[in-house]
C-alpha atoms as a PDB file:
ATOM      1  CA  UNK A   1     -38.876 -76.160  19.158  1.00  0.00           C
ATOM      2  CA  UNK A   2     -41.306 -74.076  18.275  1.00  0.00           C
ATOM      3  CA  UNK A   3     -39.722 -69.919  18.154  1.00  0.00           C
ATOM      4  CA  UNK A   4     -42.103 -67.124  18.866  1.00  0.00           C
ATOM      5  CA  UNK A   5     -42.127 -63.656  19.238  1.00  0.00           C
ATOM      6  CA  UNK A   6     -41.964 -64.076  22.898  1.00  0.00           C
ATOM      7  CA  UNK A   7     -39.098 -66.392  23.104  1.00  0.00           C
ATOM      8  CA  UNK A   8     -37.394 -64.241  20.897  1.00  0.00           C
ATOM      9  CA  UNK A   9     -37.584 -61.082  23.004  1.00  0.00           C
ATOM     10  CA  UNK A  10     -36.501 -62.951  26.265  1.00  0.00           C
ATOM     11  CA  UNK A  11     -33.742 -64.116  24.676  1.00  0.00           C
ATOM     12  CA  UNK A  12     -32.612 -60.501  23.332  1.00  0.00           C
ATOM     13  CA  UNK A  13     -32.873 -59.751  27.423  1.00  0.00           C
ATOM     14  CA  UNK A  14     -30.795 -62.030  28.421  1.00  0.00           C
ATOM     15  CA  UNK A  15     -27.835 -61.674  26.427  1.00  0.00           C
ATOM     16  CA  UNK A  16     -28.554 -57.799  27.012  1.00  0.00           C
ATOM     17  CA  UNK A  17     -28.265 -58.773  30.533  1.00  0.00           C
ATOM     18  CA  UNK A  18     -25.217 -60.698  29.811  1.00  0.00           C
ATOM     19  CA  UNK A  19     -23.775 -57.790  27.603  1.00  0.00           C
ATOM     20  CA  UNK A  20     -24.404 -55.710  30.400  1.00  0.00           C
ATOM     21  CA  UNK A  21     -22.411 -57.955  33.262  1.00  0.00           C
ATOM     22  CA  UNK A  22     -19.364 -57.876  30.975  1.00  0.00           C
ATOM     23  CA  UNK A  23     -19.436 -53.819  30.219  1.00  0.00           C
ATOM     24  CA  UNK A  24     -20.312 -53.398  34.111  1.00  0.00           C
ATOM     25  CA  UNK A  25     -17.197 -55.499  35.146  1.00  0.00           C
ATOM     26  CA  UNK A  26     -14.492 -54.504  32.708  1.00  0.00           C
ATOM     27  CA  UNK A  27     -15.499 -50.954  31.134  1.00  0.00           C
ATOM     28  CA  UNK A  28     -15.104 -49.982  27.692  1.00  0.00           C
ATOM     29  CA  UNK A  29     -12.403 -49.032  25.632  1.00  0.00           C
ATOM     30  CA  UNK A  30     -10.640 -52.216  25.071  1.00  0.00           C
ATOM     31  CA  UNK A  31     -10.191 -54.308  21.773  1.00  0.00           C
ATOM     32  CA  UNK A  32     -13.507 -56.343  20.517  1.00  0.00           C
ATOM     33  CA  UNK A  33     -11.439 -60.120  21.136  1.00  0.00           C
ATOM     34  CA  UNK A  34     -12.086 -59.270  24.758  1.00  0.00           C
ATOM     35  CA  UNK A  35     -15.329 -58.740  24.744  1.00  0.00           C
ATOM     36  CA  UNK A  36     -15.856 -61.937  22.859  1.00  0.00           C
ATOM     37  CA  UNK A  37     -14.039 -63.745  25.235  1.00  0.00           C
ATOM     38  CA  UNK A  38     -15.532 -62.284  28.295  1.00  0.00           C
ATOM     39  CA  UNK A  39     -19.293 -62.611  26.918  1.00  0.00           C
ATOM     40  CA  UNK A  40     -18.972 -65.958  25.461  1.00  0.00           C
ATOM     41  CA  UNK A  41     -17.800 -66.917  29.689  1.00  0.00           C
ATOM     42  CA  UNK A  42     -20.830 -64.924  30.691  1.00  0.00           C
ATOM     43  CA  UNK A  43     -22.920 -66.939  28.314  1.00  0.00           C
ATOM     44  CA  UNK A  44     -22.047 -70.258  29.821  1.00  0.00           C
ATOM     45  CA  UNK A  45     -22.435 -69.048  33.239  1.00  0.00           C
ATOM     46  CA  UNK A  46     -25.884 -68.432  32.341  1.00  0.00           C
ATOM     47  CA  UNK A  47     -26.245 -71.732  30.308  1.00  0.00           C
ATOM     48  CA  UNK A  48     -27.192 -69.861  27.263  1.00  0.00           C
ATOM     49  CA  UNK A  49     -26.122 -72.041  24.269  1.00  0.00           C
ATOM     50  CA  UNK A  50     -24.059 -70.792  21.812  1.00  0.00           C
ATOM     51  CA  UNK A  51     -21.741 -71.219  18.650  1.00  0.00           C
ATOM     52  CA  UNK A  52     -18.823 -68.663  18.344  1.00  0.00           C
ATOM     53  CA  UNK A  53     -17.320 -67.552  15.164  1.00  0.00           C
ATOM     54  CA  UNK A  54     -19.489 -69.670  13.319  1.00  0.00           C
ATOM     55  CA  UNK A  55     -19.296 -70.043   9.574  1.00  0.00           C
ATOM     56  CA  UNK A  56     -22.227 -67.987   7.792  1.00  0.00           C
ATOM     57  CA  UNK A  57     -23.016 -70.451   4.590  1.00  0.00           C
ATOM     58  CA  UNK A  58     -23.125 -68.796   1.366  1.00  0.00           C
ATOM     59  CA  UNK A  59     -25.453 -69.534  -1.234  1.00  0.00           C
ATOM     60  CA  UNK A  60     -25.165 -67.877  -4.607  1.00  0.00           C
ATOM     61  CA  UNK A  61     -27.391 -68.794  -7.614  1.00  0.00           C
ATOM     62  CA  UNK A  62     -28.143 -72.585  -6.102  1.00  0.00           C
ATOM     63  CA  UNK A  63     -24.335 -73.241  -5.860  1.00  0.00           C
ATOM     64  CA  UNK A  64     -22.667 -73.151  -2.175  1.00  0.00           C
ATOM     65  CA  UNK A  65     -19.420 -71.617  -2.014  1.00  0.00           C
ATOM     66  CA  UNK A  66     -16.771 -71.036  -0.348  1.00  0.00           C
ATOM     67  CA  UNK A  67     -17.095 -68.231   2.836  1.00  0.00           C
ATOM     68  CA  UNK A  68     -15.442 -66.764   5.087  1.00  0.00           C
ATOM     69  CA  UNK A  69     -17.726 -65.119   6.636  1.00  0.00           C
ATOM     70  CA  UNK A  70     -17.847 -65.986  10.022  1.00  0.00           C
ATOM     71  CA  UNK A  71     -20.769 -64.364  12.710  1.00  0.00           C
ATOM     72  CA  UNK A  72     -19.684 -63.380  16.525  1.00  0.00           C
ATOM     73  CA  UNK A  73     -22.430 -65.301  17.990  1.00  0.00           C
ATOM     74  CA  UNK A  74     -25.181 -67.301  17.102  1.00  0.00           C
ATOM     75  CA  UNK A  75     -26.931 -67.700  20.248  1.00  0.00           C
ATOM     76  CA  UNK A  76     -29.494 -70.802  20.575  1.00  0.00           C
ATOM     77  CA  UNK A  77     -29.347 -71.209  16.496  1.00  0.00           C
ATOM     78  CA  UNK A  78     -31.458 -68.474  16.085  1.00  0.00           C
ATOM     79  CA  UNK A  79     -30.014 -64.651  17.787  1.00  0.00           C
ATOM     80  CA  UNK A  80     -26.899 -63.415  15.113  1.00  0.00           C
ATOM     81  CA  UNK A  81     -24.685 -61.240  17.718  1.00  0.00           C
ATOM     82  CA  UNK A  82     -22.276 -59.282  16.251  1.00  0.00           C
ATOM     83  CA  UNK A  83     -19.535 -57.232  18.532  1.00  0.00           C
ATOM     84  CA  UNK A  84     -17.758 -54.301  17.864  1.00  0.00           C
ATOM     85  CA  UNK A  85     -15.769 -52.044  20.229  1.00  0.00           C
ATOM     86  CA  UNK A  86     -15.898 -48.796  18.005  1.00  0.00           C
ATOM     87  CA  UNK A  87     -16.280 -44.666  18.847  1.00  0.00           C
ATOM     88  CA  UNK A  88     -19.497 -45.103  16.089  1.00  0.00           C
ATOM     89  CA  UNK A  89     -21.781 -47.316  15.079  1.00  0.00           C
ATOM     90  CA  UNK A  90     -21.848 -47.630  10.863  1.00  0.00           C
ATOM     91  CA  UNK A  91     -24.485 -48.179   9.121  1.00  0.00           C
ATOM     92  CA  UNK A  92     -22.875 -50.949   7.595  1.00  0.00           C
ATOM     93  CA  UNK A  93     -22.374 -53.115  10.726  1.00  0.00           C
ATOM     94  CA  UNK A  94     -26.159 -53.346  10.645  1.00  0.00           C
ATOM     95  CA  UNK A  95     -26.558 -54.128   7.245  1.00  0.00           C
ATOM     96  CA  UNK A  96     -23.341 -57.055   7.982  1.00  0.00           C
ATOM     97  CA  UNK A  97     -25.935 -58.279  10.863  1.00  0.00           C
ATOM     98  CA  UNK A  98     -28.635 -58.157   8.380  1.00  0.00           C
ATOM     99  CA  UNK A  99     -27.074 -60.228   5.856  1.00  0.00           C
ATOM    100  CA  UNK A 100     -25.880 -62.812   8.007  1.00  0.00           C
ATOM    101  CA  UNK A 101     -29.396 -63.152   9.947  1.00  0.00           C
ATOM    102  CA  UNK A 102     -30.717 -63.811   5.938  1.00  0.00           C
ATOM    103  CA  UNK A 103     -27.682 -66.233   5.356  1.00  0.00           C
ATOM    104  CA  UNK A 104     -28.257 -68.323   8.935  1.00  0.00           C
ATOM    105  CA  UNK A 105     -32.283 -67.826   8.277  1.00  0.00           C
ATOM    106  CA  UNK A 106     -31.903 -66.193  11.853  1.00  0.00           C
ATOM    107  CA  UNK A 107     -35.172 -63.816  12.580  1.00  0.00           C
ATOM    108  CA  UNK A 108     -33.307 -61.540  14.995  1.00  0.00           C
ATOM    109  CA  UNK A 109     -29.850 -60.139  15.717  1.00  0.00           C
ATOM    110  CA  UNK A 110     -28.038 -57.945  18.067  1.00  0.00           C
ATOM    111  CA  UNK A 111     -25.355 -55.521  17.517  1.00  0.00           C
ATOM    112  CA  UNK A 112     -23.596 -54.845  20.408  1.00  0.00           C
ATOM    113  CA  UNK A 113     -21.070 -51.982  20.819  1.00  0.00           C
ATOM    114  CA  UNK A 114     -18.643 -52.108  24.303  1.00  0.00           C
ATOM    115  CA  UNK A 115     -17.181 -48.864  23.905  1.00  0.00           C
ATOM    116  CA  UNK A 116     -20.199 -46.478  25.075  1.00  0.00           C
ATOM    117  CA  UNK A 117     -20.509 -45.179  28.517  1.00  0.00           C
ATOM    118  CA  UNK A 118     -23.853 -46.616  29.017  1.00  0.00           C
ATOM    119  CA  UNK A 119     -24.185 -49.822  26.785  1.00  0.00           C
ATOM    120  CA  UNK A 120     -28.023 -50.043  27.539  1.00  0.00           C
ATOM    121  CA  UNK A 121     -29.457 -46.925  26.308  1.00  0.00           C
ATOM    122  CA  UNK A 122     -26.234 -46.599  23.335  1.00  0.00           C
ATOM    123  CA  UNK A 123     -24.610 -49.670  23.328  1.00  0.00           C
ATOM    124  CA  UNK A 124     -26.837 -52.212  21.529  1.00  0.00           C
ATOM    125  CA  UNK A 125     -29.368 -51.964  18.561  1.00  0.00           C
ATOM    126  CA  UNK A 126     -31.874 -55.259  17.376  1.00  0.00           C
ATOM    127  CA  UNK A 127     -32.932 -55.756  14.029  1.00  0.00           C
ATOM    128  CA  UNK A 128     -35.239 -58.399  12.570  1.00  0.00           C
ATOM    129  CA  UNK A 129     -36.390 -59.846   9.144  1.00  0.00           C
ATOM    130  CA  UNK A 130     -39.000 -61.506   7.092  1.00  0.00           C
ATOM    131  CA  UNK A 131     -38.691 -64.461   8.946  1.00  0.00           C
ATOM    132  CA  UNK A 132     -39.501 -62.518  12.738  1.00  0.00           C
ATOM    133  CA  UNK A 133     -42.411 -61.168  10.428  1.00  0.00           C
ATOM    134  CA  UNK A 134     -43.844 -64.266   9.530  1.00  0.00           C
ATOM    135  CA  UNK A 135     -43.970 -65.905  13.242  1.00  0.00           C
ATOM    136  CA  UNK A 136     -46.980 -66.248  15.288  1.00  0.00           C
ATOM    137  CA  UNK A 137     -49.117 -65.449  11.507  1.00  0.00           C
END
């Protein structure tokens, strides 16, 4: 399959969209294992394919090692989701989602935060890479 730009972005809707359902049904303010569980349901309903808590691989000087470094979601083996259900985002949740997007090669992620009152306009933040730079060259 061939990834672009576009397929990227309606991607990012749709697990908005999903993100959204979840928030909408159960509110915020409760523990981030729920929200895991209730998007990964929401994700199926929708037939979006998905690995949860996958193992991020971990290369260091041409020797794999040993990680345990494990991403949320990775959504159609190329969207890193990471969840939190926090009062703030920290700067270093994005740079987490960065480094895990550069570990899976992933050109887009999605940090999503369930514990805003409106999660569309302060609940979720994309970031891409080099490799979203270098499609459709």
């Amino acid at each position: 399959m061939n990834i672009t730009r576009s397929y990227l972005k309606d991607l990012v809707y749709q697990v908005n969209g999903a993100a959204i359902e979840v928030h909408k049904s159960i509110g915020p303010g409760l523990l981030e294992c729920v929200y895991h569980q209730c998007l990964k349901k929401e994700l199926e309903l929708r037939k979006i394919n998905y690995s949860s808590e996958l193992l991020v691989p971990l290369k260091y000087k041409g020797h794999e090692l040993e990680s345990k470094l494990r991403c949320d979601l990775f959504i159609e083996n190329t969207l890193v989701v990471e969840l939190k259900s926090v009062n703030e985002i920290n700067p270093i949740f994005e740079a987490q989602l960065l480094t895990y997007m550069n570990l899976l090669n992933a050109p887009i992620g999605l940090l999503i935060n369930f514990n805003v009152k409106n999660i569309f306009f302060e609940g979720q933040k994309t970031l891409v890479n080099e490799f979203y730079r270098k499609l459709d060259e």
